[in-house]
C-alpha atoms as a PDB file:
ATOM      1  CA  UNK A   1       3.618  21.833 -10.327  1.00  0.00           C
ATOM      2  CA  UNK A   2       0.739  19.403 -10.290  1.00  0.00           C
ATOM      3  CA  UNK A   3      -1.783  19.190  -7.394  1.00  0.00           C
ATOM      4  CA  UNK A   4      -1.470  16.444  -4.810  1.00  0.00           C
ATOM      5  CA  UNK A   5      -3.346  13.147  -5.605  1.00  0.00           C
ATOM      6  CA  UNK A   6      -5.595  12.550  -2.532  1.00  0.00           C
ATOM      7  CA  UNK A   7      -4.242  10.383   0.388  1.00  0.00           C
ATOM      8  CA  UNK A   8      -8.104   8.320   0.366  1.00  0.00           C
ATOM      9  CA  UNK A   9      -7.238   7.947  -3.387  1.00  0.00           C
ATOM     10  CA  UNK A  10      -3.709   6.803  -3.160  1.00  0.00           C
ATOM     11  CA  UNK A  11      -4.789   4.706  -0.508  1.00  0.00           C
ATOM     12  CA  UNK A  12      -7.542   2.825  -2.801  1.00  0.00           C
ATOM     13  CA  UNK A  13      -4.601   2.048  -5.128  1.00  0.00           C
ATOM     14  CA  UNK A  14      -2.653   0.860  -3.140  1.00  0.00           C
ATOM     15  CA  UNK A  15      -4.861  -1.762  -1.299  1.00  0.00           C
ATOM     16  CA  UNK A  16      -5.784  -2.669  -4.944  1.00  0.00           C
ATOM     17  CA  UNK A  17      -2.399  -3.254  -6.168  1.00  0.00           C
ATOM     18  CA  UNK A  18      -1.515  -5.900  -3.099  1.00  0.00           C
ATOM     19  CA  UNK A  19      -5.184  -7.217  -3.024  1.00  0.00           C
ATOM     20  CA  UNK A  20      -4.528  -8.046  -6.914  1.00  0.00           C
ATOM     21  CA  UNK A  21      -1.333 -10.088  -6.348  1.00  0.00           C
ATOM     22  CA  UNK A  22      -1.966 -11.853  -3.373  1.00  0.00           C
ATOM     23  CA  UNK A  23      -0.122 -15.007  -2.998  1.00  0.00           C
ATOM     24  CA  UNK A  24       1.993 -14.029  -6.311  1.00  0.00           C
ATOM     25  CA  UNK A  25       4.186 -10.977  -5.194  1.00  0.00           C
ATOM     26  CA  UNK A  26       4.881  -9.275  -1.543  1.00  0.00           C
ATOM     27  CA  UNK A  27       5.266  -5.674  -1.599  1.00  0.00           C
ATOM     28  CA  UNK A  28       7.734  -3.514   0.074  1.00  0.00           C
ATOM     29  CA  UNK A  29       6.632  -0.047   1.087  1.00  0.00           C
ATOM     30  CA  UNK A  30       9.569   1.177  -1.372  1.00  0.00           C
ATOM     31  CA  UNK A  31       7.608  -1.082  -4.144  1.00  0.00           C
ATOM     32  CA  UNK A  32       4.556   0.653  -3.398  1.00  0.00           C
ATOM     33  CA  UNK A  33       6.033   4.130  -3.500  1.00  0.00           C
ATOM     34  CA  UNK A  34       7.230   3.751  -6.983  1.00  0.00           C
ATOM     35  CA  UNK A  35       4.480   2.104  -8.667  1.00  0.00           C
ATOM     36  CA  UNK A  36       2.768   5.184  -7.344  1.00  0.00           C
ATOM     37  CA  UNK A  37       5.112   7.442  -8.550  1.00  0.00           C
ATOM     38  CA  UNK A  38       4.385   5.932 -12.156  1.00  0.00           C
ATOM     39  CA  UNK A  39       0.579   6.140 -11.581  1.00  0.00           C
ATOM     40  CA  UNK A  40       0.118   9.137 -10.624  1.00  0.00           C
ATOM     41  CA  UNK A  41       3.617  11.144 -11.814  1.00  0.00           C
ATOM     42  CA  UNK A  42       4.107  14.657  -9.951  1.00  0.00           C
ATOM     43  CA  UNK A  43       0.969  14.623  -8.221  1.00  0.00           C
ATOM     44  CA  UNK A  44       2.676  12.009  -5.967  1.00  0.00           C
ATOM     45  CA  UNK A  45       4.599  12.492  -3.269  1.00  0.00           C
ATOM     46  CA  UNK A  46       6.086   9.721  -1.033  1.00  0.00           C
ATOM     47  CA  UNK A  47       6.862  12.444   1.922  1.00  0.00           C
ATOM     48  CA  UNK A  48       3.310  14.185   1.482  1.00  0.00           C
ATOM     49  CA  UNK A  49       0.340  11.751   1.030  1.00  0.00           C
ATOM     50  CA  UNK A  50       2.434   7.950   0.529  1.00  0.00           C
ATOM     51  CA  UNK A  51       3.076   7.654   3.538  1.00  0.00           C
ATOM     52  CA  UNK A  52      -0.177   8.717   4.961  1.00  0.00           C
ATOM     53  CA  UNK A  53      -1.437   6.609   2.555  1.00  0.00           C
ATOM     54  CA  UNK A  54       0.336   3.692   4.230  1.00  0.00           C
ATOM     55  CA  UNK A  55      -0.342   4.728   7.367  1.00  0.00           C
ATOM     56  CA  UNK A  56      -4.461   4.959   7.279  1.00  0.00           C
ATOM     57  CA  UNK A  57      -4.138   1.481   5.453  1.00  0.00           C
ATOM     58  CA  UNK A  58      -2.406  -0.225   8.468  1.00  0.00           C
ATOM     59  CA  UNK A  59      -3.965   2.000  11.165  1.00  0.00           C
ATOM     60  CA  UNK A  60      -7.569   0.939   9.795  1.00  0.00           C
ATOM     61  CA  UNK A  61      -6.208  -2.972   9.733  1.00  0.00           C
ATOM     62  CA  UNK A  62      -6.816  -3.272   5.306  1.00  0.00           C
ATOM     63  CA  UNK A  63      -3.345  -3.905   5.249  1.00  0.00           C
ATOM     64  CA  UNK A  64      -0.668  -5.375   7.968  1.00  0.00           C
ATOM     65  CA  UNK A  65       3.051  -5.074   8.171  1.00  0.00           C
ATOM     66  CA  UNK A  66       4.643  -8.810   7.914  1.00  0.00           C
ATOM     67  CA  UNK A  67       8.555 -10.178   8.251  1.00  0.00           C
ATOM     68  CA  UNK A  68      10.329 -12.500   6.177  1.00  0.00           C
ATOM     69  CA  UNK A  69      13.461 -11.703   5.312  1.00  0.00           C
ATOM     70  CA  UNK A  70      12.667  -8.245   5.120  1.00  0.00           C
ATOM     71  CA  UNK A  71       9.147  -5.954   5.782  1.00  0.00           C
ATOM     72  CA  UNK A  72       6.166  -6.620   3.512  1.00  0.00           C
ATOM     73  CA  UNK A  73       2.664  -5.052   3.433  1.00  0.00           C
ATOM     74  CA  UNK A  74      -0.036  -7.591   3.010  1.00  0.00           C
ATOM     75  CA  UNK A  75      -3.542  -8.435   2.830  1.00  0.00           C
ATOM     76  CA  UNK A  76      -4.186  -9.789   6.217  1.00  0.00           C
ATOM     77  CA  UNK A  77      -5.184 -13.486   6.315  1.00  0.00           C
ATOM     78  CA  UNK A  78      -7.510 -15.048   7.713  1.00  0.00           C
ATOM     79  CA  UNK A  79      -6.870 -18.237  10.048  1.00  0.00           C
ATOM     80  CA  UNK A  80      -8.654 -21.656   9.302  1.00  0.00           C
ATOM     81  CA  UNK A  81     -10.678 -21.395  12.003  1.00  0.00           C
ATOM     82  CA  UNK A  82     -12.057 -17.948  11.284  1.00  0.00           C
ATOM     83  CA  UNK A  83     -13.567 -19.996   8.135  1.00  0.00           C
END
């Protein structure tokens, strides 16, 4: 069996993946899961360090949960007069 992938590193990936389609794609925390499963194959594990991953992302405010239709992490915005 292949060692666990870091949370801080699954993390990283994960903010990159949203950060890179901002405005072009929403991602569900399923979405996130599996394009983490195909990164990083056995050494990731949804249960173990996903959703810590997740979790540190939100708790530290990189990422927010938003609802439209259905739950979507995001990128927070930033308001126009925060500019």
């Amino acid at each position: 069996m292949a060692d666990l992938v870091p949370v801080e590193e699954v993390a990283e990936a994960m903010y990159k993946l949203v950060e890179d389609s901002m405005g072009m794609k929403k991602w569900k925390a399923t979405d996130l899961h599996k394009a983490c499963e195909q990164l990083y194959g056995e050494g990731y594990q949804k249960r173990k360090n996903g959703k810590a991953a997740i979790k540190s992302l939100v708790d530290n405010g990189r990422l927010v949960y938003t609802y439209f239709g259905g739950s979507f992490l995001e990128v927070p915005h930033k308001e126009g007069a925060a500019n």
